[in-house]
N, C-alpha and C. Protein backbone atom coordinates (compact mmCIF):
# COMPACT_ATOMS: atom_id res chain seq x y z
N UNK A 1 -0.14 51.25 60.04
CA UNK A 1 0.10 50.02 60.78
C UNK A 1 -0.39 50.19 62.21
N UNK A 2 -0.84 49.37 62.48
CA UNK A 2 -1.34 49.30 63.69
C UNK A 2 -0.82 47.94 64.83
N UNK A 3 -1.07 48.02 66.37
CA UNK A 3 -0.38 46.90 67.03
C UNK A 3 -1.40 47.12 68.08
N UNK A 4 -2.26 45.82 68.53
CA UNK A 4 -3.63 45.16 69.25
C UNK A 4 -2.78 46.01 70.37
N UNK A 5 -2.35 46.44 71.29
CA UNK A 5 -1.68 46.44 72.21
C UNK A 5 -0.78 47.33 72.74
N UNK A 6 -1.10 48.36 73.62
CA UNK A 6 -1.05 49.82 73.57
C UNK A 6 0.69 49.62 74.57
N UNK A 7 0.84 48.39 75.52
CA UNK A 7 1.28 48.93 76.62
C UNK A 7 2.19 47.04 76.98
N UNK A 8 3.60 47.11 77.15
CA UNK A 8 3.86 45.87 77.79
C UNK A 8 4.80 45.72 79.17
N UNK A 9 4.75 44.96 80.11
CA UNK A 9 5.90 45.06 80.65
C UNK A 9 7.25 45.18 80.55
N UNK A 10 7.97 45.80 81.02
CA UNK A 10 9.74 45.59 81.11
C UNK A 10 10.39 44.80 80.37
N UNK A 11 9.80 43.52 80.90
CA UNK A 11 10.05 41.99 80.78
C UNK A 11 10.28 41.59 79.28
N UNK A 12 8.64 42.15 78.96
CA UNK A 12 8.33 41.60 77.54
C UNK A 12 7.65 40.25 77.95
N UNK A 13 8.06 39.21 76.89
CA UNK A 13 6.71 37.70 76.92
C UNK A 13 5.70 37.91 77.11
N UNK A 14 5.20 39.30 76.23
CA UNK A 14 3.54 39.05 76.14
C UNK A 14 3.10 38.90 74.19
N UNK A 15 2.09 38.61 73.90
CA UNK A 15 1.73 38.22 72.46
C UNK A 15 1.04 39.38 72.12
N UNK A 16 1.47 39.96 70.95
CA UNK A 16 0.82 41.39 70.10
C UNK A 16 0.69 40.99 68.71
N UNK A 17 -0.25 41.74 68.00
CA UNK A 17 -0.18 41.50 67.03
C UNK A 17 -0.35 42.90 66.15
N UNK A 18 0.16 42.95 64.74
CA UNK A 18 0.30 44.02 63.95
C UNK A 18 -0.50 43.57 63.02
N UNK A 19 -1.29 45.02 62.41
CA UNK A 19 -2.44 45.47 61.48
C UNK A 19 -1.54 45.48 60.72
N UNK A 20 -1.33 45.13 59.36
CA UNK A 20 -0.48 46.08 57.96
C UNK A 20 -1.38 46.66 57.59
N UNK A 21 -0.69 47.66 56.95
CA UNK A 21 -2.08 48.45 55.70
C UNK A 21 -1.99 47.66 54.18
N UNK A 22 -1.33 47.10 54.17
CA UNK A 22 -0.89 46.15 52.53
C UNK A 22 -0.66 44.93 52.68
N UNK A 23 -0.94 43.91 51.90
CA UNK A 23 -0.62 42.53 51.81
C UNK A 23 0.84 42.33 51.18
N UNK A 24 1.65 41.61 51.91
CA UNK A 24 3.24 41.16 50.98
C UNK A 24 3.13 40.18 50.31
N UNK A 25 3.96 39.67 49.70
CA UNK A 25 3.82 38.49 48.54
C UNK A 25 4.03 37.22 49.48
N UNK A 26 3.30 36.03 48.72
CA UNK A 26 3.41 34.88 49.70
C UNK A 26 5.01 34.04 49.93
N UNK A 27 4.68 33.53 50.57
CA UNK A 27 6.16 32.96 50.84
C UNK A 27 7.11 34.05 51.56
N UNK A 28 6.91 35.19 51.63
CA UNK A 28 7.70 36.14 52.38
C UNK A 28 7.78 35.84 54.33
N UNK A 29 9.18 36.67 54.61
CA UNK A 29 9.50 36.01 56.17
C UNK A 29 9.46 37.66 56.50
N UNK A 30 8.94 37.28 57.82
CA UNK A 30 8.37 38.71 58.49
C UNK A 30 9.52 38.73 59.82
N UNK A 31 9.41 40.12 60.09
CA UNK A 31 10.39 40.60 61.17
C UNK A 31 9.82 41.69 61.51
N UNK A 32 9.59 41.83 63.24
CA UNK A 32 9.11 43.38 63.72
C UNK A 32 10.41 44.21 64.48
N UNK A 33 10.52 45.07 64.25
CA UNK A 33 11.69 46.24 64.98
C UNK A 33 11.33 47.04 66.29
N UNK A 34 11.53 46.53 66.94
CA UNK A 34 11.20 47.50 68.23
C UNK A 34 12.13 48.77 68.61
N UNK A 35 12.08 50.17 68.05
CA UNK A 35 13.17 50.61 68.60
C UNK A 35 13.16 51.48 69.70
N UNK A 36 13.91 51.39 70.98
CA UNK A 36 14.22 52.35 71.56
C UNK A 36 15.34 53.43 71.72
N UNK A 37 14.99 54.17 73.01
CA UNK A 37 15.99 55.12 73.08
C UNK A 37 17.60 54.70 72.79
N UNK A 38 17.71 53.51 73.91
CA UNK A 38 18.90 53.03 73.83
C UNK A 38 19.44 51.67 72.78
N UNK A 39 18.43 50.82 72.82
CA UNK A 39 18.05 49.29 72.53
C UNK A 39 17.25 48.98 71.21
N UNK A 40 17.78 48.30 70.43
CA UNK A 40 16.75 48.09 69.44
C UNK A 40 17.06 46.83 69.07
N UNK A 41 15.91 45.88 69.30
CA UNK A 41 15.24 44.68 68.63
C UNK A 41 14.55 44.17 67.66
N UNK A 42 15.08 43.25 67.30
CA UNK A 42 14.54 42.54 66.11
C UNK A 42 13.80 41.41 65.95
N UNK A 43 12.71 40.60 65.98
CA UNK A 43 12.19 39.83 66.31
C UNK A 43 11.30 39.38 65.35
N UNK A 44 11.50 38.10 64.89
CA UNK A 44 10.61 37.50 63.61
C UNK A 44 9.11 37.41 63.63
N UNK A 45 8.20 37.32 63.12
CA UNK A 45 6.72 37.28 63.54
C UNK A 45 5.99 36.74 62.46
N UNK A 46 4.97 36.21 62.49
CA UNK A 46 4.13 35.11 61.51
C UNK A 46 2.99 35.73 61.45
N UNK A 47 2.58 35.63 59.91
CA UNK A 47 1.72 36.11 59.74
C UNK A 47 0.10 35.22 59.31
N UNK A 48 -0.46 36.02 60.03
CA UNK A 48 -1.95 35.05 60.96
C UNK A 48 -2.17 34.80 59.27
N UNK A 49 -3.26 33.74 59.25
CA UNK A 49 -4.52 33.77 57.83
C UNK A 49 -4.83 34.37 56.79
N UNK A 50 -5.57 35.47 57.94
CA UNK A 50 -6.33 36.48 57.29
C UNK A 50 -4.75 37.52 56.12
N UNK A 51 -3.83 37.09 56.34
CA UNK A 51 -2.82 37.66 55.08
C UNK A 51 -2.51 38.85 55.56
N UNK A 52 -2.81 39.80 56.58
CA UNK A 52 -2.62 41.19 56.97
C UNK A 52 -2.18 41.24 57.95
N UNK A 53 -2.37 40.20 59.40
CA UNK A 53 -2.03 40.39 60.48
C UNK A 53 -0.50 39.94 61.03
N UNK A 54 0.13 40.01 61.41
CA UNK A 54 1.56 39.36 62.11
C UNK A 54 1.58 39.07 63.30
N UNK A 55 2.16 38.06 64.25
CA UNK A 55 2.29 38.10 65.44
C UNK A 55 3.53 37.63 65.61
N UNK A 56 3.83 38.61 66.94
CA UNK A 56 4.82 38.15 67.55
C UNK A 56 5.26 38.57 69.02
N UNK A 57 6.14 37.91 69.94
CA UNK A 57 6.41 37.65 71.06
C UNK A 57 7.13 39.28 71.46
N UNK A 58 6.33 40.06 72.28
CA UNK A 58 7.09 41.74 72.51
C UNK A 58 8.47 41.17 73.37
N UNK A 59 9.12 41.75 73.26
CA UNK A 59 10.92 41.40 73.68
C UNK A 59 10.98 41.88 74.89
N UNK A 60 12.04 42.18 75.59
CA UNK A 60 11.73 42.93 77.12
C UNK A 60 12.59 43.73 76.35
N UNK A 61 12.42 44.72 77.93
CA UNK A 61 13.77 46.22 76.88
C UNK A 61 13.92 46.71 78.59
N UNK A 62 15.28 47.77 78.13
CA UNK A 62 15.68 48.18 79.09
C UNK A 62 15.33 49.40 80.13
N UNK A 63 14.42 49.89 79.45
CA UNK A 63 14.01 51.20 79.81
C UNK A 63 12.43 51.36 79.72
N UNK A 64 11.94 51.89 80.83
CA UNK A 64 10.13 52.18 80.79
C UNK A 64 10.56 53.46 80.24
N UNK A 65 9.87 53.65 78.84
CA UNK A 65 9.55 54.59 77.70
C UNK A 65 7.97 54.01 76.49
N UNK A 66 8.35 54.68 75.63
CA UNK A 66 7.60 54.28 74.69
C UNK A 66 8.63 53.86 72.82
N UNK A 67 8.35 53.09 73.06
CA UNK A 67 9.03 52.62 71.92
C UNK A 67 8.72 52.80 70.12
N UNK A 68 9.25 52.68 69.22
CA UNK A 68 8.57 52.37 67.98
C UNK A 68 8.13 51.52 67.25
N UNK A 69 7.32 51.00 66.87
CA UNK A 69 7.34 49.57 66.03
C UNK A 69 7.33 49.39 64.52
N UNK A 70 8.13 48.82 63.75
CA UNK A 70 7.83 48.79 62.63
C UNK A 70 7.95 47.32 62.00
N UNK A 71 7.53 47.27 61.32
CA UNK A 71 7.71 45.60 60.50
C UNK A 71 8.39 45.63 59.08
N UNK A 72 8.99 44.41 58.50
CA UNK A 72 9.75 44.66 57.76
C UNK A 72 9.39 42.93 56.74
N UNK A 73 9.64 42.55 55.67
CA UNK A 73 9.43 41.52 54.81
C UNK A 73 10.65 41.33 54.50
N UNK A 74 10.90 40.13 54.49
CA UNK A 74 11.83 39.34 53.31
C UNK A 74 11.73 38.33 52.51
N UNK A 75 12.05 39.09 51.42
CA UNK A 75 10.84 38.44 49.81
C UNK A 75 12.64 38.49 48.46
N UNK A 76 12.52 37.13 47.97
CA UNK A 76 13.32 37.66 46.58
C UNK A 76 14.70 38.48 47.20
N UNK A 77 15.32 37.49 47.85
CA UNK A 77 16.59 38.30 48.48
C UNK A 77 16.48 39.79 48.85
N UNK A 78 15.38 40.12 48.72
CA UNK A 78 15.52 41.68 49.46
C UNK A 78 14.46 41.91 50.67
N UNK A 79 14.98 42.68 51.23
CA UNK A 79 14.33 43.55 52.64
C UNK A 79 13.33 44.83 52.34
N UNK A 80 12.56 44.66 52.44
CA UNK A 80 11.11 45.87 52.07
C UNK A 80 10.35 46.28 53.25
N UNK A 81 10.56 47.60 53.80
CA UNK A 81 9.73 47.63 55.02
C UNK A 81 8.18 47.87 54.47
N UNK A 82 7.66 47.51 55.73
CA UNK A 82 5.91 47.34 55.87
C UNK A 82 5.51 48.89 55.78
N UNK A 83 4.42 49.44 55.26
CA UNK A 83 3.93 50.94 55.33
C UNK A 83 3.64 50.98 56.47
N UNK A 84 3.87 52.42 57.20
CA UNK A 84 3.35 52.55 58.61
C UNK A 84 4.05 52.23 59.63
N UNK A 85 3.99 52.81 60.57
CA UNK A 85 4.31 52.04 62.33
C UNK A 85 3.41 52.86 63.13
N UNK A 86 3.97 52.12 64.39
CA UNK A 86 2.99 52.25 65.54
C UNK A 86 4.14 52.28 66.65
N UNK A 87 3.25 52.82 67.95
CA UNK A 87 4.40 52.81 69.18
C UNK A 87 4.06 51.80 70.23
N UNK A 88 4.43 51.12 71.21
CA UNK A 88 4.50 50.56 72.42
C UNK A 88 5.24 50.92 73.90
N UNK A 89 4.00 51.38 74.59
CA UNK A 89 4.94 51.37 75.98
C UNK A 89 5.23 50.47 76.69
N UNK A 90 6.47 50.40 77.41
CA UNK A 90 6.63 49.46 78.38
C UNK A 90 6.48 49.99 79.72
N UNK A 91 5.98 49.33 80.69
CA UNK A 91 6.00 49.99 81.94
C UNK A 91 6.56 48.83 83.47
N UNK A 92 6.47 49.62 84.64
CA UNK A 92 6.96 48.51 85.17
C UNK A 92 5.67 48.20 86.24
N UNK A 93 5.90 46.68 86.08
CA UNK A 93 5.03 46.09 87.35
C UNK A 93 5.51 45.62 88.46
N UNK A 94 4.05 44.94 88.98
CA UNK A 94 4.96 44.25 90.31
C UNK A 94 5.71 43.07 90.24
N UNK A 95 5.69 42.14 88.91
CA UNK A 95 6.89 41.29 89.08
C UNK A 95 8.23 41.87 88.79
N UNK A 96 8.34 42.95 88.10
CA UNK A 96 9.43 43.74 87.78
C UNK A 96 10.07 44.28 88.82
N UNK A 97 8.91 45.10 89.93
CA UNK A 97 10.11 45.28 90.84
C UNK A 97 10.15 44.55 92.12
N UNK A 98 9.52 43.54 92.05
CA UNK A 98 9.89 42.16 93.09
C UNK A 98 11.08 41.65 92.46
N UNK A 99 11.46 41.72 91.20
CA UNK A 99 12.90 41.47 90.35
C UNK A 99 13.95 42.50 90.29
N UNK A 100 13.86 43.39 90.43
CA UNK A 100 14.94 44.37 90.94
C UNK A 100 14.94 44.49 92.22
N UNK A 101 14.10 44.50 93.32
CA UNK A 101 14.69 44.07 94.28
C UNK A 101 15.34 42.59 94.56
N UNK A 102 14.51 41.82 94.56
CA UNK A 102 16.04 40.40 94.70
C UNK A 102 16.94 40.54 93.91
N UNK A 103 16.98 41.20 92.99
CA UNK A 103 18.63 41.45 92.09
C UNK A 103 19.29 42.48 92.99
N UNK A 104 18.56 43.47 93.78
CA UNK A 104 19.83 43.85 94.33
C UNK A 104 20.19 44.01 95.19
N UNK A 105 19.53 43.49 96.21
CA UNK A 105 19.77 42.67 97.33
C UNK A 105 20.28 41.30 97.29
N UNK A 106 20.80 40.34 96.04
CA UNK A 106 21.43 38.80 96.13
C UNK A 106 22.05 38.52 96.85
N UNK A 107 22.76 39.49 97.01
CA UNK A 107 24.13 39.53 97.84
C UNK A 107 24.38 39.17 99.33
N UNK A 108 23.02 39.96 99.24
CA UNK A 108 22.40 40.14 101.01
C UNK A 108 21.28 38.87 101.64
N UNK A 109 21.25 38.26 100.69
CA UNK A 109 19.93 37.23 100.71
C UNK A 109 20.46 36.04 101.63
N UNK A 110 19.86 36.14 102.57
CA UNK A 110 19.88 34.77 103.78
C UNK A 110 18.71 33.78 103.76
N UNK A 111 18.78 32.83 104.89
CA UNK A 111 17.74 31.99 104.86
C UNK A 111 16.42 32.78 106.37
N UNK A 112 17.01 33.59 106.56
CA UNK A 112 15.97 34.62 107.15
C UNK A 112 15.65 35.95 106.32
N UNK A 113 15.99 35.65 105.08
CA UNK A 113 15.80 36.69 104.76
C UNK A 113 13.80 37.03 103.96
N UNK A 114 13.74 35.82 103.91
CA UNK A 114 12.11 35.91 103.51
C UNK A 114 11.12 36.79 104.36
N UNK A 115 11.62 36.94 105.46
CA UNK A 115 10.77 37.54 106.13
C UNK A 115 11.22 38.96 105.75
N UNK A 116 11.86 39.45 105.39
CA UNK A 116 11.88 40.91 104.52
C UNK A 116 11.06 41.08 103.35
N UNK A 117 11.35 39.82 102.58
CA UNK A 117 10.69 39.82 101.72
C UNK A 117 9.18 39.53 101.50
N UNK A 118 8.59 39.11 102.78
CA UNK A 118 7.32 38.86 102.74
C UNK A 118 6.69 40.01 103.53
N UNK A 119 7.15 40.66 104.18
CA UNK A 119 6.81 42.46 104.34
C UNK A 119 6.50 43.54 102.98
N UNK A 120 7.63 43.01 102.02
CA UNK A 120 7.00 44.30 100.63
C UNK A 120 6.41 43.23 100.09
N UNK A 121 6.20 42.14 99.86
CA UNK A 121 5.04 41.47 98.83
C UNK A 121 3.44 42.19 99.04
N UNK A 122 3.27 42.48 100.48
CA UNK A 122 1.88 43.13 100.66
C UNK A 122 1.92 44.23 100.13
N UNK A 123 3.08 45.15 100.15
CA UNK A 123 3.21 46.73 99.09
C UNK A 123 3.05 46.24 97.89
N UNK A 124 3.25 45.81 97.16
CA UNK A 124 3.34 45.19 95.97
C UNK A 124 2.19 44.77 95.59
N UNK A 125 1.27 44.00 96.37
CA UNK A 125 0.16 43.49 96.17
C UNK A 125 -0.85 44.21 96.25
N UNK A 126 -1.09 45.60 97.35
CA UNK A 126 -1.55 46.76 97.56
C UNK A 126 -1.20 47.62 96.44
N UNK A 127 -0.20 47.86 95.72
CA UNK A 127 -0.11 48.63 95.09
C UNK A 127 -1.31 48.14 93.25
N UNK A 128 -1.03 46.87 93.70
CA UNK A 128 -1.82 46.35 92.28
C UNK A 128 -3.40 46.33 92.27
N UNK A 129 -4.09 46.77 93.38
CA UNK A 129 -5.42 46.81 93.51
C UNK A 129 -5.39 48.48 93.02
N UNK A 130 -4.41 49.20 93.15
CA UNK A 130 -4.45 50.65 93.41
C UNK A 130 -5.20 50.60 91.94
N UNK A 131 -5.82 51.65 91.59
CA UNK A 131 -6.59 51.95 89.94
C UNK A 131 -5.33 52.80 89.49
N UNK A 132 -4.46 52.47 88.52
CA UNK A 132 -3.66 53.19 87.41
C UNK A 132 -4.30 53.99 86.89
N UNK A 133 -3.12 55.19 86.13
CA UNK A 133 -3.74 56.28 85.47
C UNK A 133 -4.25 55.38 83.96
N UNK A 134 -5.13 56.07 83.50
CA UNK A 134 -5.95 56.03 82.08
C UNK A 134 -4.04 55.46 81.20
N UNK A 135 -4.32 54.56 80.46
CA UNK A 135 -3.08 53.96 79.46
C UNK A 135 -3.31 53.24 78.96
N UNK A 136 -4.08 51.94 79.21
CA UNK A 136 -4.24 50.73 78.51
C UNK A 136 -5.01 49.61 79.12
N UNK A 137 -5.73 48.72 79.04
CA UNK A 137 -6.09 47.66 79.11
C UNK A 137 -5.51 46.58 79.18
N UNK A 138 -4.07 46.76 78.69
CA UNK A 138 -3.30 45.44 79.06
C UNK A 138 -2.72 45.53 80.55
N UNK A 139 -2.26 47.01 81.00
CA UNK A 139 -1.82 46.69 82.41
C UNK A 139 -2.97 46.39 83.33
N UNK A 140 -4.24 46.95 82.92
CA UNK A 140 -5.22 46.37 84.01
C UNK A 140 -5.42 45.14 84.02
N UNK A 141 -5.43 44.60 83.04
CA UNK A 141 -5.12 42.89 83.01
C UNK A 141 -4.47 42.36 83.95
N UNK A 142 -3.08 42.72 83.36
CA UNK A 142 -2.06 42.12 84.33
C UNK A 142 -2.06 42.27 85.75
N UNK A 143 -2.73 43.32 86.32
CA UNK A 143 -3.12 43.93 87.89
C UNK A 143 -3.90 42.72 87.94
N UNK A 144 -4.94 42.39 87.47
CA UNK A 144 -5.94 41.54 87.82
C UNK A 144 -5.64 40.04 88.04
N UNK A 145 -4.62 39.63 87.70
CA UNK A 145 -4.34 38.73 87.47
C UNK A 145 -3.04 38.51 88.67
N UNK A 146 -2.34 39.63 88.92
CA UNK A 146 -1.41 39.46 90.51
C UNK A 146 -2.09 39.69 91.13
N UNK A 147 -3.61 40.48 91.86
CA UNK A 147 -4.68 40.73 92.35
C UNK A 147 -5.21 38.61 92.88
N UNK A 148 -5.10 38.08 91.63
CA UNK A 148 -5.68 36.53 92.15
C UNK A 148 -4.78 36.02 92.29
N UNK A 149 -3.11 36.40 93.04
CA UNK A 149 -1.98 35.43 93.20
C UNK A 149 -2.58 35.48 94.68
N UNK A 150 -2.75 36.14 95.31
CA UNK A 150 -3.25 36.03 96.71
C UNK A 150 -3.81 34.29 97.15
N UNK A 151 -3.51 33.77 97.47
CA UNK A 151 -4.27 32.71 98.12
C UNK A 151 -4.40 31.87 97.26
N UNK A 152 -4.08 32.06 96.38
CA UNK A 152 -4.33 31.01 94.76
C UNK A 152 -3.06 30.77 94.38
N UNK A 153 -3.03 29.24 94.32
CA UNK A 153 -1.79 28.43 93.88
C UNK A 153 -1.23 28.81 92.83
N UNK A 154 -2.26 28.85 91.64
CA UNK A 154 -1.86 28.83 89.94
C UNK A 154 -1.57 30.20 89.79
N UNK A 155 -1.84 30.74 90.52
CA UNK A 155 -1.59 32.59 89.89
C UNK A 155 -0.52 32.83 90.78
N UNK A 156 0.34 32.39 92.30
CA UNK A 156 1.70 32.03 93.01
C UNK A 156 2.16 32.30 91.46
N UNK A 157 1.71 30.37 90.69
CA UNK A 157 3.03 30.30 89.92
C UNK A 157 3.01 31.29 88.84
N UNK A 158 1.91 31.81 88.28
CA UNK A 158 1.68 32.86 87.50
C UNK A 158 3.06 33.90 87.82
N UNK A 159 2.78 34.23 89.19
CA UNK A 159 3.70 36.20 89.22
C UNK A 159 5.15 35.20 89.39
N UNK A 160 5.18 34.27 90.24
CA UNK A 160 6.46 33.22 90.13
C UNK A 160 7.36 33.21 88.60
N UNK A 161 6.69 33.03 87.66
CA UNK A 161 7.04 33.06 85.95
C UNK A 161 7.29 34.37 85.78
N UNK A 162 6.50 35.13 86.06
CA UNK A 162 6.69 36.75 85.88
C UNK A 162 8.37 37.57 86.26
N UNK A 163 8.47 36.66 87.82
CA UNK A 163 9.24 37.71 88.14
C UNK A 163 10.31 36.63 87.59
N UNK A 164 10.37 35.80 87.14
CA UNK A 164 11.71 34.90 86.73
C UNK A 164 11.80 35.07 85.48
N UNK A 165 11.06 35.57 84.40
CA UNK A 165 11.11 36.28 83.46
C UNK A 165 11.79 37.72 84.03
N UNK A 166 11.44 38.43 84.61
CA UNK A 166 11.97 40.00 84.70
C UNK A 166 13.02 39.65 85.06
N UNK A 167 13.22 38.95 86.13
CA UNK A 167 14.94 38.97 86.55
C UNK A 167 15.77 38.38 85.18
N UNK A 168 15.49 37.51 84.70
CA UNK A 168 16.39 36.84 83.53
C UNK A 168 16.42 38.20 82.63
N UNK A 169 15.48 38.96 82.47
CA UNK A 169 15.84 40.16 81.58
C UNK A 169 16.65 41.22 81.78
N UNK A 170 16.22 41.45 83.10
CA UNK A 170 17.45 42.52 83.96
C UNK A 170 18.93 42.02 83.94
N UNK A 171 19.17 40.78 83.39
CA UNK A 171 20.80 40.28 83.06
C UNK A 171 21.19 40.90 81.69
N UNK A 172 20.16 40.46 80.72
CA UNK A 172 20.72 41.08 79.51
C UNK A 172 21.41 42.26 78.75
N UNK A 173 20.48 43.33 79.08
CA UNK A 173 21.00 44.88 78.49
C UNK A 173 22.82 45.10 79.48
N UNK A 174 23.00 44.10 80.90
CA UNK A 174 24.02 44.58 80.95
C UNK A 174 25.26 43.20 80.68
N UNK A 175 24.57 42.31 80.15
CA UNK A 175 25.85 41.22 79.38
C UNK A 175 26.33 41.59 78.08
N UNK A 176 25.01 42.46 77.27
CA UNK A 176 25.36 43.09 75.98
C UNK A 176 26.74 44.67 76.24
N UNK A 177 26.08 45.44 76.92
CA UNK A 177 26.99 46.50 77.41
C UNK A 177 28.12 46.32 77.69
N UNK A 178 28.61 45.48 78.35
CA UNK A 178 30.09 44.82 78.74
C UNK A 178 30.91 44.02 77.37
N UNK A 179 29.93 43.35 76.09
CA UNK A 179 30.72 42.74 75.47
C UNK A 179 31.20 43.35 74.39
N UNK A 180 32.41 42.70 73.77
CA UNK A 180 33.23 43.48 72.91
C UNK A 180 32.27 43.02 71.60
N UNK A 181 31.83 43.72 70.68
CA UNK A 181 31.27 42.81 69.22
C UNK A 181 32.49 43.49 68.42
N UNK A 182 32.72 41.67 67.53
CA UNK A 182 33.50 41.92 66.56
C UNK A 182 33.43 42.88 65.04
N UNK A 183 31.81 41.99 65.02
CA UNK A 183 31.13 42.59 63.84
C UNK A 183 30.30 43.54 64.27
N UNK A 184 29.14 43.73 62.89
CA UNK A 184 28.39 45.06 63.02
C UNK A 184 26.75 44.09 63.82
N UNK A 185 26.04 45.13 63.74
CA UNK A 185 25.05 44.71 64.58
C UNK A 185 23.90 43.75 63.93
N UNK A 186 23.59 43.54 62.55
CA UNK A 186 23.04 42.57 61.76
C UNK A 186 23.72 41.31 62.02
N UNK A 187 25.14 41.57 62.17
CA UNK A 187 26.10 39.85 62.70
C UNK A 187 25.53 39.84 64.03
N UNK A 188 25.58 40.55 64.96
CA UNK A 188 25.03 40.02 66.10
C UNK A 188 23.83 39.60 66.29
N UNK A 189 22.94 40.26 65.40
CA UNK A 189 21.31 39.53 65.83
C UNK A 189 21.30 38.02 65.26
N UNK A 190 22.20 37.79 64.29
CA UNK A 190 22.01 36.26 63.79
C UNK A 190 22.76 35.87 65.16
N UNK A 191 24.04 35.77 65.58
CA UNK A 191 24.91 35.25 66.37
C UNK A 191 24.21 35.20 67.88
N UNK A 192 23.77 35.84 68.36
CA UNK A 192 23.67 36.40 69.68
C UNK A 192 22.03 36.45 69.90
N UNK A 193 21.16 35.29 70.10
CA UNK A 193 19.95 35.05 70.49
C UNK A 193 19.45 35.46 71.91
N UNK A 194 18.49 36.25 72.05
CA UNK A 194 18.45 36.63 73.30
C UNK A 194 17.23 35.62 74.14
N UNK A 195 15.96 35.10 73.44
CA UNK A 195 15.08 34.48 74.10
C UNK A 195 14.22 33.73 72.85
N UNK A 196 13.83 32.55 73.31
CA UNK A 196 13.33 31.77 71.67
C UNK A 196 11.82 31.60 72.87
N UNK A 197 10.92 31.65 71.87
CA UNK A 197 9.50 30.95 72.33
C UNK A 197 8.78 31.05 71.30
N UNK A 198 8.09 29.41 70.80
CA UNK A 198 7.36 29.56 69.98
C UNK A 198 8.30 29.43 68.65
N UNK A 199 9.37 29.36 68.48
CA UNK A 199 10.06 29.65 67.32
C UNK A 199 10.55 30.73 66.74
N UNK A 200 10.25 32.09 67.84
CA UNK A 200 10.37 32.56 67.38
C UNK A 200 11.75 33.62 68.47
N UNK A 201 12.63 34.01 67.67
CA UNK A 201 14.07 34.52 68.18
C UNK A 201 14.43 35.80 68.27
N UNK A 202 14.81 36.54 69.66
CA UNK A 202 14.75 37.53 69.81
C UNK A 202 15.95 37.88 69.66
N UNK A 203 16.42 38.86 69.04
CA UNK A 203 18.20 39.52 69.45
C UNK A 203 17.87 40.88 69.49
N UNK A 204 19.29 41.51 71.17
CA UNK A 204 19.09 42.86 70.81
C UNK A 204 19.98 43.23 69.97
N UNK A 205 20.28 44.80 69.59
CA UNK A 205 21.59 45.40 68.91
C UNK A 205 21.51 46.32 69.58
N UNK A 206 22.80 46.58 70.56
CA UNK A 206 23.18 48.00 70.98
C UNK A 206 23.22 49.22 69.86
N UNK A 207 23.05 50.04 70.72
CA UNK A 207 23.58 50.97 69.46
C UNK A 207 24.79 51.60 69.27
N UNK A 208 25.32 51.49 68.36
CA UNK A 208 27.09 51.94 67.88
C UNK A 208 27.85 53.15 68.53
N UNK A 209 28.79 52.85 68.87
CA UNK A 209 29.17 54.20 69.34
C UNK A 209 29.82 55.10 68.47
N UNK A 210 30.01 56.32 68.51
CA UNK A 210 30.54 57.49 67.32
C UNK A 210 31.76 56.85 67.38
């Protein structure tokens, strides 16, 4: 199995897609597993035309690591995983930590306070011209693309979406951590939706304690 897409932000809301090595039977409903160290997601995904490919929306997660991916079918009341997986890193950018800083500074946030904040936007913006180590093609993308927020309206609202995506994500891993679950963690991914786009529904599942 394979996945177009070596590398995502923090955040997540970017579009990947998975190679199978086998075709499933038609009418079957697809689901990809993201697992990490701490966090593991479940997230439905559609499968393109061509009968082999899947796509779906990468989730945000809590931790810059590298993750696992696997895909899974549901065919004839049963669950059949896909042959193969693949891994994904997440890493952090500059809307990520333009979003951990206003998260943790809120507290502190005045109506003079922009002018703090418009002192590290140039670090931030400097840092995204910087050339990254050898990893992927998707973060040079994304550099290129906060690289044209400079002076340009539509790419403002571009890293604008970005970092309001990262901050809305930086709420999650700790609303899940704090709550009591009744049930096991398959009840929570139906119950407990973390982000819909496209139709398609993200839930995390902590992982259980001993």
């Amino acid at each position: 199995m394979e996945v177009n897409r070596r590398e995502a932000p923090l955040y997540g809301q970017v579009e990947a897609n998975v190679r199978l090595q086998a075709s499933a039977p038609d009418g079957a409903e697809f689901y990809v597993v993201v697992q990490g160290s701490r966090l593991t997601h479940v997230t439905t995904a559609k499968r393109r035309d061509d009968g082999l490919t899947l796509c779906f929306t990468v989730p945000g997660h809590d931790l810059v690591e590298v993750v696992c991916v696997t895909s899974y079918f549901y065919s004839e009341d049963q669950v059949k995983p896909c042959e193969g997986e693949a891994s994904l890193e997440y890493f952090r950018d500059v809307a990520q930590e333009a979003a951990e800083y206003l998260s943790a500074h809120k507290d502190q946030l005045s109506p003079q306070s922009y002018l703090e904040v418009l002192k590290r936007f140039p670090a931030w913006a400097d840092a995204a011209d910087e050339e990254f180590p050898a990893g992927g093609l998707e973060r040079d993308e994304e550099d290129v693309r906060f690289r044209e927020c400079r002076g340009d309206e539509s790419g403002l609202r571009h890293l604008d979406e970005k970092i309001t995506q990262a901050m809305a994500n930086i709420d999650y891993p700790q609303q899940w951590k704090n709550s009591q679950p009744r049930e096991g963690p398959a009840s929570q991914a139906r119950q407990r939706p973390v982000c819909s786009k496209d139709g398609a529904i993200t839930a995390i599942i902590p992982p259980q304690s001993d």
